[in-house]
PDB file of N, CA and C in Angstrom:
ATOM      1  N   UNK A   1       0.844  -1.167   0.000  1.00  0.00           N
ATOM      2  CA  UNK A   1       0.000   0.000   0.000  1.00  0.00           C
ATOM      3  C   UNK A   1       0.898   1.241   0.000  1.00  0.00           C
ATOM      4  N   UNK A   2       0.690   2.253  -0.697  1.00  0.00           N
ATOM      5  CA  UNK A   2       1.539   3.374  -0.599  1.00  0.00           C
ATOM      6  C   UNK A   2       0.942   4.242   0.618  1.00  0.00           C
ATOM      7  N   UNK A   3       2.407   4.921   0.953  1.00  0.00           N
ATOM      8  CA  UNK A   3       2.026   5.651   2.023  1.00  0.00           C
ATOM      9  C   UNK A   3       3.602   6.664   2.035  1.00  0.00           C
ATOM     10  N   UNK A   4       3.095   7.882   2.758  1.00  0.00           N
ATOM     11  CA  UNK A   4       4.107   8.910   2.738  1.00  0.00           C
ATOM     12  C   UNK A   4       4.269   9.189   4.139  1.00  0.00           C
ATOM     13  N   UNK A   5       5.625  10.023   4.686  1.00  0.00           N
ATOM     14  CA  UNK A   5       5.759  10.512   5.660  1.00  0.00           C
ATOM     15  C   UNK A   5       6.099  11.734   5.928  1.00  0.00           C
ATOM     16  N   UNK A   6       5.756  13.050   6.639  1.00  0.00           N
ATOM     17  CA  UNK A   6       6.047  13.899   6.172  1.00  0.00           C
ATOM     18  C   UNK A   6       6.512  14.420   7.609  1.00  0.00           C
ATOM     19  N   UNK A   7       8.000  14.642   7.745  1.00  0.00           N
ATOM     20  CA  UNK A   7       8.821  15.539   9.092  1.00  0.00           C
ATOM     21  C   UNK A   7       8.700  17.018   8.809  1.00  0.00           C
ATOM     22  N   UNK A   8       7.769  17.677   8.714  1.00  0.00           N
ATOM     23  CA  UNK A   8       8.490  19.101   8.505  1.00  0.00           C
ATOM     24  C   UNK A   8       9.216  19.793  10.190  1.00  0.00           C
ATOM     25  N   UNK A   9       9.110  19.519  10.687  1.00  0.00           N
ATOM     26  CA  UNK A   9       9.708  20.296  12.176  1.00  0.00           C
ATOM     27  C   UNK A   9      10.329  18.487  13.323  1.00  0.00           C
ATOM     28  N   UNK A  10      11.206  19.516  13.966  1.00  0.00           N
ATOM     29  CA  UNK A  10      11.328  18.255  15.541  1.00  0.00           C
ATOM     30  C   UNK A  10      10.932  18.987  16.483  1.00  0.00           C
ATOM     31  N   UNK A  11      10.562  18.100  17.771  1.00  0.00           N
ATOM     32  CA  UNK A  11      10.151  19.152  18.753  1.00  0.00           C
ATOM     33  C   UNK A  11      10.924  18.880  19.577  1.00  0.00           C
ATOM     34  N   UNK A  12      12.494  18.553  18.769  1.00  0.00           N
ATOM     35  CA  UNK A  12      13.753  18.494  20.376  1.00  0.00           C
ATOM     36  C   UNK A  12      14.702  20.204  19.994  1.00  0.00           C
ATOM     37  N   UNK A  13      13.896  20.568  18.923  1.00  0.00           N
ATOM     38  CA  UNK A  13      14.473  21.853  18.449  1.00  0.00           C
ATOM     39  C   UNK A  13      13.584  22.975  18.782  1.00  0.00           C
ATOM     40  N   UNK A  14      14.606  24.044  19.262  1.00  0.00           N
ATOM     41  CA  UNK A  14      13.252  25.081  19.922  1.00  0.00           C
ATOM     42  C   UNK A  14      13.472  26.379  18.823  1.00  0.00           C
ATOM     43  N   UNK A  15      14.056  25.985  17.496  1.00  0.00           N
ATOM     44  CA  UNK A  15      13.819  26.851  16.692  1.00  0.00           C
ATOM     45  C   UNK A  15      12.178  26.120  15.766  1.00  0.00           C
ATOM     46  N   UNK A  16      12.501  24.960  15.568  1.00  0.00           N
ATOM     47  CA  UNK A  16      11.457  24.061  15.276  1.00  0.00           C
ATOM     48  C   UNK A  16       9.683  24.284  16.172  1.00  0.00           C
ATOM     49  N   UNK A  17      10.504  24.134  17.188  1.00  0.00           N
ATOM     50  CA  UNK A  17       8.866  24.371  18.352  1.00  0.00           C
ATOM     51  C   UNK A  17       8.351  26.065  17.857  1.00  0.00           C
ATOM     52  N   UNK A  18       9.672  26.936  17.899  1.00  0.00           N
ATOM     53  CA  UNK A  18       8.569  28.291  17.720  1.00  0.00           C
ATOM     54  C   UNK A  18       7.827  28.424  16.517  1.00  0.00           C
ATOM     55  N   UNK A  19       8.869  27.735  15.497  1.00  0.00           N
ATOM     56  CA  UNK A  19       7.707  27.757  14.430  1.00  0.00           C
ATOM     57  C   UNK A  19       6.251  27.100  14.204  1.00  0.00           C
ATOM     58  N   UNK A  20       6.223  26.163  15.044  1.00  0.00           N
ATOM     59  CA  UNK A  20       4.937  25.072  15.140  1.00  0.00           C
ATOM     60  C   UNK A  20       3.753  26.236  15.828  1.00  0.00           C
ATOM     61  N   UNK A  21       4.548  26.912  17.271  1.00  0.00           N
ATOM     62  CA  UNK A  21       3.658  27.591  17.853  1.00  0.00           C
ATOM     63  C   UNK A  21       3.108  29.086  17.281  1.00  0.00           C
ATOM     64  N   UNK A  22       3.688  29.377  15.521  1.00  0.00           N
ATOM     65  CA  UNK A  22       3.150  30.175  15.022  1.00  0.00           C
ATOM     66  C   UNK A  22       2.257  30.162  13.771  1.00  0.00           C
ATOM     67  N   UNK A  23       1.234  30.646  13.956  1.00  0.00           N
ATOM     68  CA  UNK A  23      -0.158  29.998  13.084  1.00  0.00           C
ATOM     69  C   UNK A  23       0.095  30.383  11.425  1.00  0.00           C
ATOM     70  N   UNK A  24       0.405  31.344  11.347  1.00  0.00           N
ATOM     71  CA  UNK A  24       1.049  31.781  10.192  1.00  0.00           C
ATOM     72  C   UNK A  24       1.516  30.681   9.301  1.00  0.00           C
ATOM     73  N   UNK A  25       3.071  30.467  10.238  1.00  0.00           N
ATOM     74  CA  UNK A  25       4.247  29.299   9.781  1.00  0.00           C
ATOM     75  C   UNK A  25       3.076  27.911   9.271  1.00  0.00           C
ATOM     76  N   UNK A  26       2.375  27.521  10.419  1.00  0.00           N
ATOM     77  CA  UNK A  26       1.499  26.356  10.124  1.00  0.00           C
ATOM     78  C   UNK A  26       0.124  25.987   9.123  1.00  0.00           C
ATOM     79  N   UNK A  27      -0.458  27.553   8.904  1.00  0.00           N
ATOM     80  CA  UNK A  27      -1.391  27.491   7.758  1.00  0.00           C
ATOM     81  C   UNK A  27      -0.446  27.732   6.008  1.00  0.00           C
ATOM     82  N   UNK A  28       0.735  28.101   6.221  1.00  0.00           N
ATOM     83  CA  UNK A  28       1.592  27.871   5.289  1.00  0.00           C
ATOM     84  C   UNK A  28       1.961  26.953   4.873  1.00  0.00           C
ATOM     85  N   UNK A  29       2.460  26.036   5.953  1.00  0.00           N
ATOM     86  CA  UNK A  29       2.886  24.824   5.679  1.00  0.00           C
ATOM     87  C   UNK A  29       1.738  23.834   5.662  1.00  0.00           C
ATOM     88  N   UNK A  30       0.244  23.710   5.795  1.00  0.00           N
ATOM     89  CA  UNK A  30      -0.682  22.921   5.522  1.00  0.00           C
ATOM     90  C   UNK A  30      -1.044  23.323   4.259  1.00  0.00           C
ATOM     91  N   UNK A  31      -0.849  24.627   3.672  1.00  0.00           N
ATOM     92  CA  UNK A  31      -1.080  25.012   2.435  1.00  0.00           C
ATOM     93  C   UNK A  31      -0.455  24.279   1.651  1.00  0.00           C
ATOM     94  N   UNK A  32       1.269  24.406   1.781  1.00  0.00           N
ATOM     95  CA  UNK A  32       1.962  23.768   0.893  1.00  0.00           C
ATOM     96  C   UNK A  32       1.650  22.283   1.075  1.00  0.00           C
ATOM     97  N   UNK A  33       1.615  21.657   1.890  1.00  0.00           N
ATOM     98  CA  UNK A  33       1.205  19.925   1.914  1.00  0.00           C
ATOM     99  C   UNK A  33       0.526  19.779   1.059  1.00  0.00           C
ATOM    100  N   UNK A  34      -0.790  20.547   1.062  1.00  0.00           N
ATOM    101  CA  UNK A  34      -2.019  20.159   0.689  1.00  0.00           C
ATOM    102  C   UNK A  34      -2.038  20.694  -1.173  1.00  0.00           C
ATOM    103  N   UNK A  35      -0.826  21.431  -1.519  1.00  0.00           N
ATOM    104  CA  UNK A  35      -1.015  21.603  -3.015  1.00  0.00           C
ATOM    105  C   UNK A  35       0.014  20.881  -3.435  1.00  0.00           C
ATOM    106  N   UNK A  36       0.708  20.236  -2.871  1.00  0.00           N
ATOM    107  CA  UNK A  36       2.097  19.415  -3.153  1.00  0.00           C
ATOM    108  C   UNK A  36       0.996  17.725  -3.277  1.00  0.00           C
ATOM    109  N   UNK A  37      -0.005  17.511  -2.400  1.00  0.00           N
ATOM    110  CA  UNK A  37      -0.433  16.232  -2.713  1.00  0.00           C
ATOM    111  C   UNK A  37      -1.173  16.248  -3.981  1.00  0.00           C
ATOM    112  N   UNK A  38      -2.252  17.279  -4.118  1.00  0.00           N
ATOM    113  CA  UNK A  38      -2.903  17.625  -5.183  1.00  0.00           C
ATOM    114  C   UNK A  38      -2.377  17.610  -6.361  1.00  0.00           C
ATOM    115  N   UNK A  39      -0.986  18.242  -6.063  1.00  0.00           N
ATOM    116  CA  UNK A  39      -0.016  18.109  -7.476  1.00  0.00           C
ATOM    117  C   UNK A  39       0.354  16.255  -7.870  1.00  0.00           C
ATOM    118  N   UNK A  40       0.719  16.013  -6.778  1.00  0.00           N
ATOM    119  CA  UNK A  40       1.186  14.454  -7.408  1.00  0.00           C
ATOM    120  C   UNK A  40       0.035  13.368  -7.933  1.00  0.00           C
ATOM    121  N   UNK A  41      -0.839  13.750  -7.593  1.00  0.00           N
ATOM    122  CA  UNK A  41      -2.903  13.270  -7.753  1.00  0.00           C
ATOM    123  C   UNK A  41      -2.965  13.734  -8.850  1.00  0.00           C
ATOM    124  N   UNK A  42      -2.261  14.948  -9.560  1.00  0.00           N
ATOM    125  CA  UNK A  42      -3.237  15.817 -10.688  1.00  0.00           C
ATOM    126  C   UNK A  42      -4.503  16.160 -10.397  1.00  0.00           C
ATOM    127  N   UNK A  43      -4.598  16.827  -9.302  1.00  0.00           N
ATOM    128  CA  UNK A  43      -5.769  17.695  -9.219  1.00  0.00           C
ATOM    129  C   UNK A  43      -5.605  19.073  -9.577  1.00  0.00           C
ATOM    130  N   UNK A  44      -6.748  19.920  -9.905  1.00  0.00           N
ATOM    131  CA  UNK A  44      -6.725  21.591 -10.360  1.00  0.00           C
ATOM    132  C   UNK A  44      -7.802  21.793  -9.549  1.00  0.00           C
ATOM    133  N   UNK A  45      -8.030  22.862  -9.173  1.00  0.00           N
ATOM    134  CA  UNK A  45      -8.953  23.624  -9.047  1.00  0.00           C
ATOM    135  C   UNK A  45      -9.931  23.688  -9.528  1.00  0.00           C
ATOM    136  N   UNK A  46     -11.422  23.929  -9.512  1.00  0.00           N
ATOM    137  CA  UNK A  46     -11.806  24.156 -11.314  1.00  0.00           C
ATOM    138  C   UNK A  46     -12.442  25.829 -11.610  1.00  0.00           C
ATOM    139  N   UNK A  47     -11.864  25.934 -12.575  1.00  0.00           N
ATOM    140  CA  UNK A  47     -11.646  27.455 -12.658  1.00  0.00           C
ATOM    141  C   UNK A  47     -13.526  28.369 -12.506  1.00  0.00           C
ATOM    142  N   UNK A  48     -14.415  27.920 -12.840  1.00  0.00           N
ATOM    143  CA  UNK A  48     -15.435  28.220 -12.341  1.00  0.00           C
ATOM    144  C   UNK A  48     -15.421  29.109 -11.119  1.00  0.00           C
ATOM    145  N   UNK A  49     -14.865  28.402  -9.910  1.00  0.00           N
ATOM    146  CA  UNK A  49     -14.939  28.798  -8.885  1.00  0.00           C
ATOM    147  C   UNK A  49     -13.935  29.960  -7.819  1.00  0.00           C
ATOM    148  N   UNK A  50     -13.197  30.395  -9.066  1.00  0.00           N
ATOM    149  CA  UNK A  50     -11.996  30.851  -8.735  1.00  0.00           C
ATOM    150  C   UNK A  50     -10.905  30.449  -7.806  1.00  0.00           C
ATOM    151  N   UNK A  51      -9.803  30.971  -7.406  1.00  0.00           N
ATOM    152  CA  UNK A  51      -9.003  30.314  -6.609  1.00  0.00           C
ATOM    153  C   UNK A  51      -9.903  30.497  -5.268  1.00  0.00           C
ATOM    154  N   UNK A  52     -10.149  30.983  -4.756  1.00  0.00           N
ATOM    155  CA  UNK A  52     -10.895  31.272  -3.466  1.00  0.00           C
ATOM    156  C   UNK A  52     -10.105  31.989  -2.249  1.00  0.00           C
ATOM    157  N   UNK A  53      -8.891  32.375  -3.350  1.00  0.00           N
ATOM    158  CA  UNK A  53      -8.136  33.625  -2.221  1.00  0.00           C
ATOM    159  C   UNK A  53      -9.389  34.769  -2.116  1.00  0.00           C
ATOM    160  N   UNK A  54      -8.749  35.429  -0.818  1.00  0.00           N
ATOM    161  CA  UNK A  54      -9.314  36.376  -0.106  1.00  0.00           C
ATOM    162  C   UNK A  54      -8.222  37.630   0.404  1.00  0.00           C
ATOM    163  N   UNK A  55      -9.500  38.727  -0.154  1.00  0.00           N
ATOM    164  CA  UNK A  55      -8.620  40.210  -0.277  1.00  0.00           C
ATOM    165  C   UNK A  55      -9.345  40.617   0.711  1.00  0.00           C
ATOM    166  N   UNK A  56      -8.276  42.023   1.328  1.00  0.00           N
ATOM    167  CA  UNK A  56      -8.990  43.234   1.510  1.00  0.00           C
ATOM    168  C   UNK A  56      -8.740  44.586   0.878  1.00  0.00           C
ATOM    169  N   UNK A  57      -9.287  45.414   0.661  1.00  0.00           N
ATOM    170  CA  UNK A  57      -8.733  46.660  -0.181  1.00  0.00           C
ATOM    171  C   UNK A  57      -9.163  47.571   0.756  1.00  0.00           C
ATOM    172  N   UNK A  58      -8.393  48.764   0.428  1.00  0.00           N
ATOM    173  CA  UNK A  58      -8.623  50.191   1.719  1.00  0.00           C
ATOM    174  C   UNK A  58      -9.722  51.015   0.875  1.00  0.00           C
ATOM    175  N   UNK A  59     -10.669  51.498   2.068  1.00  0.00           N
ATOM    176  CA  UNK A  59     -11.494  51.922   1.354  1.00  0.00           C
ATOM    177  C   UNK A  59     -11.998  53.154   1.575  1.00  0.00           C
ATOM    178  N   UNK A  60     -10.915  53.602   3.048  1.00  0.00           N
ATOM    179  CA  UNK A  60     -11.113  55.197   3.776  1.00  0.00           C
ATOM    180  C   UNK A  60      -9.517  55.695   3.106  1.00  0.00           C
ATOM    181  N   UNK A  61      -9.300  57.122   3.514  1.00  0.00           N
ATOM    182  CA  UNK A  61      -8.095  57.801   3.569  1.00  0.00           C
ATOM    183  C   UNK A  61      -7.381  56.809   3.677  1.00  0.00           C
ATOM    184  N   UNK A  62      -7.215  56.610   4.580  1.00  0.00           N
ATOM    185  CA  UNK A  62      -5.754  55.915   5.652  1.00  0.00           C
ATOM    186  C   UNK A  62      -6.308  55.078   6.688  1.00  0.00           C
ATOM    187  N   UNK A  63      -5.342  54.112   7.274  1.00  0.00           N
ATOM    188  CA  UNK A  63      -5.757  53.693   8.454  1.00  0.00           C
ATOM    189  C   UNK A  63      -4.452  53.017   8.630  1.00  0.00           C
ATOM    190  N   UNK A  64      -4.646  52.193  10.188  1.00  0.00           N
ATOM    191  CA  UNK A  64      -3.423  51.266  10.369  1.00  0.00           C
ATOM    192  C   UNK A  64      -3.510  49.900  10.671  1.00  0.00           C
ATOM    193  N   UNK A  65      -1.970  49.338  10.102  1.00  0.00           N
ATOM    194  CA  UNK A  65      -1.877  47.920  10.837  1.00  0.00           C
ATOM    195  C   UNK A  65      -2.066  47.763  11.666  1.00  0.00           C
ATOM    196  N   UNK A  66      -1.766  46.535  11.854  1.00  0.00           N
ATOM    197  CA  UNK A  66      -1.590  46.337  13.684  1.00  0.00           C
ATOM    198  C   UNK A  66      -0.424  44.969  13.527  1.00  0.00           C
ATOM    199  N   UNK A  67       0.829  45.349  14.481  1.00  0.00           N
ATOM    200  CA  UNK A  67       1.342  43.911  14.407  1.00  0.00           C
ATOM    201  C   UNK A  67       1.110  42.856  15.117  1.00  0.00           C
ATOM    202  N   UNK A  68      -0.206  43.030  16.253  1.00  0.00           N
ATOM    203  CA  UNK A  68      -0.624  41.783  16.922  1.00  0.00           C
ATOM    204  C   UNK A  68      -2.276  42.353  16.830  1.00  0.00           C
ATOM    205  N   UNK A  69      -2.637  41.208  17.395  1.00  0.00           N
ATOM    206  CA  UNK A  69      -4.158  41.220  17.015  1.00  0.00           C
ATOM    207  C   UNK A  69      -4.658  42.172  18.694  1.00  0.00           C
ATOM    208  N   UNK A  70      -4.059  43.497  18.614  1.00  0.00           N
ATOM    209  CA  UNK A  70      -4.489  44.495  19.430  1.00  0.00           C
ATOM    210  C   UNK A  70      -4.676  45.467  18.973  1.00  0.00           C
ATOM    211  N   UNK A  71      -5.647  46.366  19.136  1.00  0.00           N
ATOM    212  CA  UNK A  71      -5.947  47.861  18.626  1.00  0.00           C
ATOM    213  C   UNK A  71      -5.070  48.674  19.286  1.00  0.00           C
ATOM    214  N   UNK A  72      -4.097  48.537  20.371  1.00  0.00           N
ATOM    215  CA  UNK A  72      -3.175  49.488  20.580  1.00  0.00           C
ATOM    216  C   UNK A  72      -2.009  49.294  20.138  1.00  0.00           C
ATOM    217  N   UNK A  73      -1.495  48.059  19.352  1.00  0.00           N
ATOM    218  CA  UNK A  73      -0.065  48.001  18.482  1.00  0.00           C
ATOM    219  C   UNK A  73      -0.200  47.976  17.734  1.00  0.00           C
ATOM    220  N   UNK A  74      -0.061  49.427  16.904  1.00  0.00           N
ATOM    221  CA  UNK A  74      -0.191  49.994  16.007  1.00  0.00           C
ATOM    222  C   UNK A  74       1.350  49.775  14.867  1.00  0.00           C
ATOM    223  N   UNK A  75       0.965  49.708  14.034  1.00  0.00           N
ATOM    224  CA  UNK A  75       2.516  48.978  13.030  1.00  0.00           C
ATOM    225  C   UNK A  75       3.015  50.243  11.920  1.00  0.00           C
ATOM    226  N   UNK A  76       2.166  50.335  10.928  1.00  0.00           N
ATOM    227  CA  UNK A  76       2.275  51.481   9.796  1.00  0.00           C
ATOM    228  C   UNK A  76       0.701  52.043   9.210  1.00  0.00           C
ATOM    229  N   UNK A  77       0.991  52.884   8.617  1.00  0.00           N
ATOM    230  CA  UNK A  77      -0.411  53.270   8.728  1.00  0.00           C
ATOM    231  C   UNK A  77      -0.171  53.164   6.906  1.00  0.00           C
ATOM    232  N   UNK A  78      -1.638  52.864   6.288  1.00  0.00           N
ATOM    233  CA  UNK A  78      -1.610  52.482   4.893  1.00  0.00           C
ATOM    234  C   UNK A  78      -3.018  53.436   4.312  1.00  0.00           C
ATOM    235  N   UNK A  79      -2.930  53.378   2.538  1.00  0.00           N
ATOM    236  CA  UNK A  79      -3.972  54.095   2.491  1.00  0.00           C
ATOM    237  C   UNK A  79      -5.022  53.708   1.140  1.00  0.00           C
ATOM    238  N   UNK A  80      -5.897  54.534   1.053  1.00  0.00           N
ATOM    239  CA  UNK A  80      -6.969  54.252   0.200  1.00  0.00           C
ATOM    240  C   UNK A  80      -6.130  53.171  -1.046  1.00  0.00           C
ATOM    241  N   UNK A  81      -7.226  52.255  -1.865  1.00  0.00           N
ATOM    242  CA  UNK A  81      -6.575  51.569  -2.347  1.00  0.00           C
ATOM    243  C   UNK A  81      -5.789  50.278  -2.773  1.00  0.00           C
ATOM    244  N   UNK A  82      -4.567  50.315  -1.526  1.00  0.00           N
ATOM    245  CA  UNK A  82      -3.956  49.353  -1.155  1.00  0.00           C
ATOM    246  C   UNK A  82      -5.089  48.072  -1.153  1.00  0.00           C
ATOM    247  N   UNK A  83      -4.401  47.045  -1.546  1.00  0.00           N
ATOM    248  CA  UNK A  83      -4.860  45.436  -1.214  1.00  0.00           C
ATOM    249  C   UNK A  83      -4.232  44.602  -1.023  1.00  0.00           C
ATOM    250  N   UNK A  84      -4.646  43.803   0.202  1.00  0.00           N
ATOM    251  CA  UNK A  84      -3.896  42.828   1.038  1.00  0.00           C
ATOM    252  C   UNK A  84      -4.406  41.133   0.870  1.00  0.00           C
ATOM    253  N   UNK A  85      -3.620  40.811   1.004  1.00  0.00           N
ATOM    254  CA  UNK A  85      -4.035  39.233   0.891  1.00  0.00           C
ATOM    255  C   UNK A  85      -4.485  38.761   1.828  1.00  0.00           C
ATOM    256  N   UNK A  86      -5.777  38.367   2.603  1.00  0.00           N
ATOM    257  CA  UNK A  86      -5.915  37.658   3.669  1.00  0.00           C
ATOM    258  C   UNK A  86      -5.068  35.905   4.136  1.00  0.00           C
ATOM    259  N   UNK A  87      -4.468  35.817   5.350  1.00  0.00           N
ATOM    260  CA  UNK A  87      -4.633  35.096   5.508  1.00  0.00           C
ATOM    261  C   UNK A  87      -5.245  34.231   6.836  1.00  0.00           C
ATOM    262  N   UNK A  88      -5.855  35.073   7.690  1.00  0.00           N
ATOM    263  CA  UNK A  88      -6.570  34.339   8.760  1.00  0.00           C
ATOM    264  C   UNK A  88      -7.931  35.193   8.191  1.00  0.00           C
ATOM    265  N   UNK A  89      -9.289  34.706   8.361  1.00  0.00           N
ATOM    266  CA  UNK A  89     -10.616  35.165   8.026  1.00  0.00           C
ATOM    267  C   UNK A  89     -11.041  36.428   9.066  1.00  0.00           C
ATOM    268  N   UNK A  90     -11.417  36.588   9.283  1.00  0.00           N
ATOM    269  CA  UNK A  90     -12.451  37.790  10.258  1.00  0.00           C
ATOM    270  C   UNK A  90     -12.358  37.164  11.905  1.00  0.00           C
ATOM    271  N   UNK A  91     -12.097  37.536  12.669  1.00  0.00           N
ATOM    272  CA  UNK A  91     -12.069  36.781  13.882  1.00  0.00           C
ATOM    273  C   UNK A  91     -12.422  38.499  15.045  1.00  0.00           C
ATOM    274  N   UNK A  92     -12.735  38.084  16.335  1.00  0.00           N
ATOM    275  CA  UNK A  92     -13.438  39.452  17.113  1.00  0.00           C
ATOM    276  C   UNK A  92     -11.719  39.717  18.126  1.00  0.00           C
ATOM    277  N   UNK A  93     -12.212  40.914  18.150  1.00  0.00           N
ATOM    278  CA  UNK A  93     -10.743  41.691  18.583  1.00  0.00           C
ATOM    279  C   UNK A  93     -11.537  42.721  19.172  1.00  0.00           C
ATOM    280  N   UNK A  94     -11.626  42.861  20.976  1.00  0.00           N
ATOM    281  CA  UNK A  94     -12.248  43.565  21.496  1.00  0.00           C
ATOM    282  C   UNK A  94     -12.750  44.857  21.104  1.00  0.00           C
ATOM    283  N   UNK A  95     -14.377  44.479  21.020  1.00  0.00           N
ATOM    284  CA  UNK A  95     -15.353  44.923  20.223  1.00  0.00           C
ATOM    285  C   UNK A  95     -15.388  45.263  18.945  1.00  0.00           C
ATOM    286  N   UNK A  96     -14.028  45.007  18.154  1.00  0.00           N
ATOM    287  CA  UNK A  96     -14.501  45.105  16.666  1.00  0.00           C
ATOM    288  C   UNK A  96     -13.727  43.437  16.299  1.00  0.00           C
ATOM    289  N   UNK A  97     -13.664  43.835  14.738  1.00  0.00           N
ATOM    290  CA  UNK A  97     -13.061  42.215  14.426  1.00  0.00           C
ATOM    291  C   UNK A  97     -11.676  42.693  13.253  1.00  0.00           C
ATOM    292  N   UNK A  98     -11.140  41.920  12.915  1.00  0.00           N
ATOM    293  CA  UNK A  98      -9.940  41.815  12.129  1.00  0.00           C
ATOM    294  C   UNK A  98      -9.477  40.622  11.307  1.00  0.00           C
ATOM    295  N   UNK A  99      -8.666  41.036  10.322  1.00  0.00           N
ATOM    296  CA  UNK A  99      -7.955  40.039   9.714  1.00  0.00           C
ATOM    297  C   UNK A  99      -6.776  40.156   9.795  1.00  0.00           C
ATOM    298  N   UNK A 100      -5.981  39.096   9.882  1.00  0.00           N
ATOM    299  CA  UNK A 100      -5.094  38.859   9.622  1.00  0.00           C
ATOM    300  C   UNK A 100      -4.385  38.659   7.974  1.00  0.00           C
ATOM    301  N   UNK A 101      -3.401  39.296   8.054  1.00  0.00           N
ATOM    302  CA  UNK A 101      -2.814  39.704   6.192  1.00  0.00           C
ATOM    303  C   UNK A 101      -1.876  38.952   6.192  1.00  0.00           C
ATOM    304  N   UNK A 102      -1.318  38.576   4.639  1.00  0.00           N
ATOM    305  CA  UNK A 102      -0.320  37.571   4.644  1.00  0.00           C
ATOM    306  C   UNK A 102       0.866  38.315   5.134  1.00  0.00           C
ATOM    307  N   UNK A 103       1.173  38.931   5.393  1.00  0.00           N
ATOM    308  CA  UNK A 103       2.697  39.832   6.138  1.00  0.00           C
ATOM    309  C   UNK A 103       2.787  39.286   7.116  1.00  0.00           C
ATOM    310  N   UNK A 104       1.470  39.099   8.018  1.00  0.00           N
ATOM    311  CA  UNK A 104       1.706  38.293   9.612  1.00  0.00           C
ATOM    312  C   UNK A 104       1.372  39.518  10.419  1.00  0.00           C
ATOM    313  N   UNK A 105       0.867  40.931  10.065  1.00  0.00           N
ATOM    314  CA  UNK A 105       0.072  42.098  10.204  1.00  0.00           C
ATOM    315  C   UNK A 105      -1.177  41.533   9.959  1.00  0.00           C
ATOM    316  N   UNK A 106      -1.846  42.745  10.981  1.00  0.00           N
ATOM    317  CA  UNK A 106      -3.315  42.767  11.060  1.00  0.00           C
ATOM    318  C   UNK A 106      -4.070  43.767  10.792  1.00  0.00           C
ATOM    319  N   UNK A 107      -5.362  43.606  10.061  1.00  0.00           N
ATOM    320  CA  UNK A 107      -6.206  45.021   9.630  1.00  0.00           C
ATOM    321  C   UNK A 107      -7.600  45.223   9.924  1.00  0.00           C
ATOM    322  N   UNK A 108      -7.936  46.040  10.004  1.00  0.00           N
ATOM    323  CA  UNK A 108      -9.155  45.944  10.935  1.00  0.00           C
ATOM    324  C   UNK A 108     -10.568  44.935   9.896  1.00  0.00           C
ATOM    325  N   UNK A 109     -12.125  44.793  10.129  1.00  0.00           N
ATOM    326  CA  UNK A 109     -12.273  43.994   9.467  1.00  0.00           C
ATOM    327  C   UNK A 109     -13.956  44.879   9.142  1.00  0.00           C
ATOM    328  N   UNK A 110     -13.925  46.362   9.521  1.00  0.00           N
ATOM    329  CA  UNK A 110     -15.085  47.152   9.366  1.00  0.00           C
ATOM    330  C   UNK A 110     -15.129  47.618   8.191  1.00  0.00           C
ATOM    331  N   UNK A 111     -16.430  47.236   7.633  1.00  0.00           N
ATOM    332  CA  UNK A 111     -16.842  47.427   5.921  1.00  0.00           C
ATOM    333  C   UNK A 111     -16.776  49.337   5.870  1.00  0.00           C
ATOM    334  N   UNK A 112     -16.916  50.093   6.919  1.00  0.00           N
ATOM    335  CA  UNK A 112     -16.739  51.365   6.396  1.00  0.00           C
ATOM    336  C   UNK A 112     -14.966  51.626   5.790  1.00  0.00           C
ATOM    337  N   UNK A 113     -14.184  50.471   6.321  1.00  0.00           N
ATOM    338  CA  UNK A 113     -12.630  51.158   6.145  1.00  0.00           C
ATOM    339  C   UNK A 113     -12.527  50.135   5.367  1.00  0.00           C
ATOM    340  N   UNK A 114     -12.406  48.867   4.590  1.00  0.00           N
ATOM    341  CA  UNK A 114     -12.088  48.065   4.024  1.00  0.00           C
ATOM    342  C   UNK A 114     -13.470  47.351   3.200  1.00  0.00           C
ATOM    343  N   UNK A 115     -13.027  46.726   2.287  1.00  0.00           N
ATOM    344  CA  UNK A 115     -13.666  46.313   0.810  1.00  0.00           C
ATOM    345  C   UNK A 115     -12.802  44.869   1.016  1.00  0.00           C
ATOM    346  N   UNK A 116     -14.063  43.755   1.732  1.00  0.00           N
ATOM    347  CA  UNK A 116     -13.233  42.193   1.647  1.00  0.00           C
ATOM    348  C   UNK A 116     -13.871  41.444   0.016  1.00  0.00           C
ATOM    349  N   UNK A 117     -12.849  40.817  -0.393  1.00  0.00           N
ATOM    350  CA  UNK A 117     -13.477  40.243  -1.416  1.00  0.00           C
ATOM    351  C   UNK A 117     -12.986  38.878  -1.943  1.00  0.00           C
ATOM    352  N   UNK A 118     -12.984  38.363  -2.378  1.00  0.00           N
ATOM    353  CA  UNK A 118     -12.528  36.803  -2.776  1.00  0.00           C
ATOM    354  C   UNK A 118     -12.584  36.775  -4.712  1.00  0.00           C
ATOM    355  N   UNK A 119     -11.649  36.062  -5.026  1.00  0.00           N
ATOM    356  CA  UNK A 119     -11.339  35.919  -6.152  1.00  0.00           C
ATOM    357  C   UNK A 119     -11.079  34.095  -6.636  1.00  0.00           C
TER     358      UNK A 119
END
């Protein structure tokens, strides 16, 4: 029967462990698994449905990052326009909500300042 094994990290390594304990590192690396099996299967997508990435675009003046999922760590401030790649969905961040962007920055997730969209 075929069968694969896949080591990406050890956990006698604590450069290894921090990466496990960062969600980022790990929806990356389930990404890549999961298009690396697809590839050896010959699977596609089917274009109908688009890829099913997910944007956000700026949709006030300006506003800011955030480099943790807090409204008081504030990172750079960005402006009308700009579009970001999501990669964590909408999640609540005392009393409002946010996404997380592929940078490993966060943006707020209120339809008056941002335009989410999927492609």
């Amino acid at each position: 029967m075929p069968a694969i094994l896949i080591e990406g990290d050890f956990m006698d390594s604590t450069i290894d462990i921090d990466k496990m304990r960062n969600n980022t590192v790990m929806d990356h690396t389930g990404k890549a698994l999961a298009d690396a099996i697809a590839s050896h299967f010959g699977l596609k997508k089917k274009d109908s449905e688009g890829s099913g990435q997910e944007y956000v675009e700026i949709v006030t003046d300006f506003l800011w990052k955030y480099n943790t999922a807090n409204w008081n760590d504030r990172a750079v401030i960005i402006n009308r326009g700009e579009v970001f790649t999501v990669s964590r969905d909408k999640f609540p961040v005392g009393g409002g909500h946010m996404y997380q962007i592929k940078s490993g920055l966060y943006i707020t997730a209120n339809s008056q300042y941002v335009r989410y969209y999927t492609k």
